[in-house]
N, C-alpha and C. Protein backbone atom coordinates (compact mmCIF):
# COMPACT_ATOMS: atom_id res chain seq x y z
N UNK A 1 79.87 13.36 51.33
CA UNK A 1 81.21 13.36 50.77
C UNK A 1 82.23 13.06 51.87
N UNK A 2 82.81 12.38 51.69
CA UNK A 2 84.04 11.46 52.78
C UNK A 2 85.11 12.62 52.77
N UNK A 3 85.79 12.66 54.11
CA UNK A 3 86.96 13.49 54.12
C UNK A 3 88.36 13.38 53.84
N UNK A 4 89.10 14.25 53.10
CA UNK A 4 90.11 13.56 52.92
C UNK A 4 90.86 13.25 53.99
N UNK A 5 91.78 11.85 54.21
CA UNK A 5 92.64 11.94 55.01
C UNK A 5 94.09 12.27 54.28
N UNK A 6 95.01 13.51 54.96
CA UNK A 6 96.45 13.72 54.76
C UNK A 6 97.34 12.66 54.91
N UNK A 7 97.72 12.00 53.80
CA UNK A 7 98.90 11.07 53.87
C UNK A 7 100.26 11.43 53.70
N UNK A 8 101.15 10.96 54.86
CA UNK A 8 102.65 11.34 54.75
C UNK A 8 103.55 10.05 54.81
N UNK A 9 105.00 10.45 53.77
CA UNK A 9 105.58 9.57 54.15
C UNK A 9 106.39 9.31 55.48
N UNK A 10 107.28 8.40 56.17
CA UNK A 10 107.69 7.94 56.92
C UNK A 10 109.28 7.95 56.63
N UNK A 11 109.93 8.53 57.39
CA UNK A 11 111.52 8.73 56.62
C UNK A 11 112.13 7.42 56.95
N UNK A 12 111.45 6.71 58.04
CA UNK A 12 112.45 5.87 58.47
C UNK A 12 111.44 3.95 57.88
N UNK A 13 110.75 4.08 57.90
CA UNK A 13 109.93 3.09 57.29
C UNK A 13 109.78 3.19 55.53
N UNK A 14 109.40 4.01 55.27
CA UNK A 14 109.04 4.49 53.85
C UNK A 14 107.62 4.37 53.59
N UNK A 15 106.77 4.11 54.88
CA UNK A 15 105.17 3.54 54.18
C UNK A 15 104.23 5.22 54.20
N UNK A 16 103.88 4.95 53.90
CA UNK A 16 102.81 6.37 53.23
C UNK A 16 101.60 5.77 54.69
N UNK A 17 101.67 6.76 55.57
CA UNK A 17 100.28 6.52 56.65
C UNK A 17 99.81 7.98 56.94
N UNK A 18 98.57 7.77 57.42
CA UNK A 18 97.61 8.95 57.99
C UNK A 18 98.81 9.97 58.60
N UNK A 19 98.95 11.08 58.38
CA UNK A 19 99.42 12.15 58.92
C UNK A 19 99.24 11.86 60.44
N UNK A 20 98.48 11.96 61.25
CA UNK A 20 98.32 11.75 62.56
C UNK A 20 99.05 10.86 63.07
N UNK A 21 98.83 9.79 62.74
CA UNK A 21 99.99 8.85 62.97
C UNK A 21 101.18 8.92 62.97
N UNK A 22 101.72 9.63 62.68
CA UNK A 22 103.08 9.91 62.71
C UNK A 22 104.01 11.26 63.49
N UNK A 23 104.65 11.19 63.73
CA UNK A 23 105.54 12.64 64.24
C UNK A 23 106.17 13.48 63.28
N UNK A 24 105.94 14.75 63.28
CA UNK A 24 106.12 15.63 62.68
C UNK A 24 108.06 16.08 62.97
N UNK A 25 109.21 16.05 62.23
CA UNK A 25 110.02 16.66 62.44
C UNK A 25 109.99 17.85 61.91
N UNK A 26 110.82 19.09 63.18
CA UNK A 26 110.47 20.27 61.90
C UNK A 26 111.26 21.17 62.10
N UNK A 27 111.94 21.74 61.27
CA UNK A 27 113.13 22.46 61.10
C UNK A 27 112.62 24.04 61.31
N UNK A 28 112.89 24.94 62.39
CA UNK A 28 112.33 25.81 62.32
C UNK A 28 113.36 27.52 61.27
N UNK A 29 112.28 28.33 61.19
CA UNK A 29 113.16 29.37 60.54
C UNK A 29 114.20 29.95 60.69
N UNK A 30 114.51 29.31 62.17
CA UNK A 30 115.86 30.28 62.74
C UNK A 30 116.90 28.29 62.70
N UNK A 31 116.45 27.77 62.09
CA UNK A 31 117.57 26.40 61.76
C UNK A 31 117.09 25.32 62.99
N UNK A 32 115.99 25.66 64.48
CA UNK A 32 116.15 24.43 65.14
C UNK A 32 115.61 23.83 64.62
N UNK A 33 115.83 22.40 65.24
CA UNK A 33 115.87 20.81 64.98
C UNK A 33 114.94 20.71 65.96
N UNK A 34 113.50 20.04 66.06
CA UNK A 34 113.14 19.37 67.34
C UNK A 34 111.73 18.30 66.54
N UNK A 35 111.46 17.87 67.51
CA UNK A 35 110.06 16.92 66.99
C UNK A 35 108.63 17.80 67.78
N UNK A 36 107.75 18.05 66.82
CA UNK A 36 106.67 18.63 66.54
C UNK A 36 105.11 17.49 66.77
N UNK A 37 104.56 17.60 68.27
CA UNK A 37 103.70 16.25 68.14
C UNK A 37 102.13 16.27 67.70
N UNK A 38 102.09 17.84 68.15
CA UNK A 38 101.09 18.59 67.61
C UNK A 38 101.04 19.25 66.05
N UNK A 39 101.94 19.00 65.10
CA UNK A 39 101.95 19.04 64.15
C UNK A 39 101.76 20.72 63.46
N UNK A 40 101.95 21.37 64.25
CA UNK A 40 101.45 22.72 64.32
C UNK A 40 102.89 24.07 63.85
N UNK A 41 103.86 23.23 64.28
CA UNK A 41 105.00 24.40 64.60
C UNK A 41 105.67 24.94 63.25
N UNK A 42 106.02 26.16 63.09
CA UNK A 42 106.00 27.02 61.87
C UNK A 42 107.42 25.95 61.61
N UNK A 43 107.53 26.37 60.09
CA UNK A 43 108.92 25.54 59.39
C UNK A 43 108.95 24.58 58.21
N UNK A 44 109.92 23.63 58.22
CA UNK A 44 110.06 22.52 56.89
C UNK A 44 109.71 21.74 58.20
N UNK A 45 108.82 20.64 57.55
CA UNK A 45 108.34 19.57 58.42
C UNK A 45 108.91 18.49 57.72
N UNK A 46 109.13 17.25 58.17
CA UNK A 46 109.33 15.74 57.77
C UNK A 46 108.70 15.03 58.92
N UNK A 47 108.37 13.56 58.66
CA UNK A 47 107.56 13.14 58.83
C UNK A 47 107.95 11.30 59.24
N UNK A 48 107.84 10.87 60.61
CA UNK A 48 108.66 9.59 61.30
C UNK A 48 107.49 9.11 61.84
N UNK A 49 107.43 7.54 62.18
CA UNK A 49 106.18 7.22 62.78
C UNK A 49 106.73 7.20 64.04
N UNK A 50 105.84 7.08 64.91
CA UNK A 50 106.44 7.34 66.65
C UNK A 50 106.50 6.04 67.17
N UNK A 51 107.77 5.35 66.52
CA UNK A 51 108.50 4.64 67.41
C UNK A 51 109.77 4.69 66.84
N UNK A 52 110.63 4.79 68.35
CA UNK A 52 112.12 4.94 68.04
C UNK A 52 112.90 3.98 66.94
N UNK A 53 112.38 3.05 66.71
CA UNK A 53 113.02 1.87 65.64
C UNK A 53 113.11 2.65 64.30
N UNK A 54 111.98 3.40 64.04
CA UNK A 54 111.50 4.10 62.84
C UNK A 54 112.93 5.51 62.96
N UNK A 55 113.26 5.89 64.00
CA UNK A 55 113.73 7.64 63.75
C UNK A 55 114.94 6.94 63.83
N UNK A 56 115.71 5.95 64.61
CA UNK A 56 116.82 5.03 64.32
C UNK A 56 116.82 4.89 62.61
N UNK A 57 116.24 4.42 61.88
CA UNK A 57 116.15 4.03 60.76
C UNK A 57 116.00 5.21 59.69
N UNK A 58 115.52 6.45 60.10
CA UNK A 58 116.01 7.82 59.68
C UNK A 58 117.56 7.83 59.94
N UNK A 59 117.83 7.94 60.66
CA UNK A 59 118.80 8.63 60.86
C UNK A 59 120.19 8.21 60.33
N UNK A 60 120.02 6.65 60.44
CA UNK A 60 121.08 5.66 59.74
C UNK A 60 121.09 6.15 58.64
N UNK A 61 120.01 6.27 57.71
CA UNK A 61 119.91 6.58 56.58
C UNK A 61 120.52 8.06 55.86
N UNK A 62 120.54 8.94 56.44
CA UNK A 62 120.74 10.52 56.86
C UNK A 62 119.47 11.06 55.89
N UNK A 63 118.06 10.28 56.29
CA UNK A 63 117.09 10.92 55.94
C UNK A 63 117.27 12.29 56.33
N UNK A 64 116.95 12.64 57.58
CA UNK A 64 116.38 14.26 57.76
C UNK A 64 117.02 14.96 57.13
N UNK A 65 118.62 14.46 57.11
CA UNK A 65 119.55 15.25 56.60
C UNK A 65 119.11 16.02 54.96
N UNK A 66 118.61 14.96 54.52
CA UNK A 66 118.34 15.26 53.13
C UNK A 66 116.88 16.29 53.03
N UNK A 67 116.34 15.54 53.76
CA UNK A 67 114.97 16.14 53.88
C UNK A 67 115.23 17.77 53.85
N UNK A 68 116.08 18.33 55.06
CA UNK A 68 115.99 19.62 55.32
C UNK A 68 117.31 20.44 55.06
N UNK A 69 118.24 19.55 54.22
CA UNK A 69 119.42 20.22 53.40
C UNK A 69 120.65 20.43 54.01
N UNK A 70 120.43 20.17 55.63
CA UNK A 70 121.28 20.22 55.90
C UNK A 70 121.93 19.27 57.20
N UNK A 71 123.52 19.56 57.76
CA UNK A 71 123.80 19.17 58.85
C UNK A 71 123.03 19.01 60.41
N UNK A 72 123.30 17.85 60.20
CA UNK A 72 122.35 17.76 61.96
C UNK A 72 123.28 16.78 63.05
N UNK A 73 123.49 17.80 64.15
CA UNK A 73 124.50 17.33 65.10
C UNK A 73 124.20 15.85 65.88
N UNK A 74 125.12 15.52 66.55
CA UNK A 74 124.72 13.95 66.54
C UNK A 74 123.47 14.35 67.92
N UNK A 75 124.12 15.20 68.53
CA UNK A 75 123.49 15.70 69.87
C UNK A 75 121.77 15.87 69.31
N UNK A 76 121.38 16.45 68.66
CA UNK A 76 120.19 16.81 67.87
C UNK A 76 119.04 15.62 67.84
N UNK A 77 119.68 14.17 67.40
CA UNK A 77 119.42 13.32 66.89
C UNK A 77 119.06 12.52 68.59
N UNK A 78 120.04 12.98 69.44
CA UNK A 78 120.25 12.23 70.55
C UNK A 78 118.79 12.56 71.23
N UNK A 79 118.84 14.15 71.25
CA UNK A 79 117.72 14.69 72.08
C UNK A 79 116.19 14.09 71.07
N UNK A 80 115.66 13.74 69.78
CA UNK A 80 114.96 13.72 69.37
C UNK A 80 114.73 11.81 69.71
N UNK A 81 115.41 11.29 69.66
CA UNK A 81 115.34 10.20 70.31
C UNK A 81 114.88 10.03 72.23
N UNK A 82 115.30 11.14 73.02
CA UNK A 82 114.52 11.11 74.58
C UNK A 82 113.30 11.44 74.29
N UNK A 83 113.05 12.38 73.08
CA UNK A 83 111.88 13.10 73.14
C UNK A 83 110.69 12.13 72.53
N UNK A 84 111.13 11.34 71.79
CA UNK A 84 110.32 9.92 71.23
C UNK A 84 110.17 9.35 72.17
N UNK A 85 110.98 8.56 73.11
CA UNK A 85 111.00 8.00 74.31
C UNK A 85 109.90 8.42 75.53
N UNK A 86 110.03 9.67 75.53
CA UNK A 86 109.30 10.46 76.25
C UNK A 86 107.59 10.75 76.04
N UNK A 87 107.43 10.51 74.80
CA UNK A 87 106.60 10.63 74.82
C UNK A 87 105.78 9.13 74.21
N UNK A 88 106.26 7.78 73.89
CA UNK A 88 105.55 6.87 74.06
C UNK A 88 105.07 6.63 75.82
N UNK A 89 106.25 7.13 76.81
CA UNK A 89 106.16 7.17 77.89
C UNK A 89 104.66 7.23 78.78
N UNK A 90 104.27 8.70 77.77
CA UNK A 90 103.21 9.38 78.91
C UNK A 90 102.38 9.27 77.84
C-alpha cells in the first residue's frame, strides 16, 4: 500500500504541492509571525513554496493576512523575506 503524500496549497502560487516542498508559515498562540522550515512549530500554519517570488506574491495579495485573520506588520513580512533568503542561502 503506497503512502500518502500531504498536499498543501501555496499562498503565493496557488498550486497544490507535496507539503515538504514548501515552507510552513505559522502564527503562533501568543500571535508571532515567523516561517516554520521544519514544519513542526505549535499554531495556525499556512503554507509558501521557498522562493521569495512566491512569499512576494503572498503578500501583494494579503494572503497570510487572510489566512490567519489578522494584521501583519510590514516589518514581519520584511523579516520573513531575510529568513527565505537565508535559508535558500545555506
Amino acid at each position: 500500500m503506497e503512502k500518502k503524500i500531504p498536499m498543501r496549497q501555496c499562498l503565493g502560487c496557488r498550486e497544490m504541492k507535496p507539503k515538504r516542498e514548501l515552507v510552513r508559515v505559522v502564527r503562533s498562540p501568543a500571535g508571532e509571525i515567523s516561517l516554520d522550515f521544519k514544519g513542526k512549530a505549535p499554531g495556525r500554519g499556512a503554507y509558501v513554496c521557498r522562493s521569495a517570488q512566491c512569499l512576494k506574491k503572498a503578500v501583494k495579495a494579503r494572503a497570510l493576512e487572510r489566512a490567519f485573520s489578522a494584521q501583519i506588520p510590514p516589518e514581519i513580512y520584511e523579516r520573513l523575506e531575510q529568513e527565505m533568503e537565508a535559508q535558500d542561502g545555506g
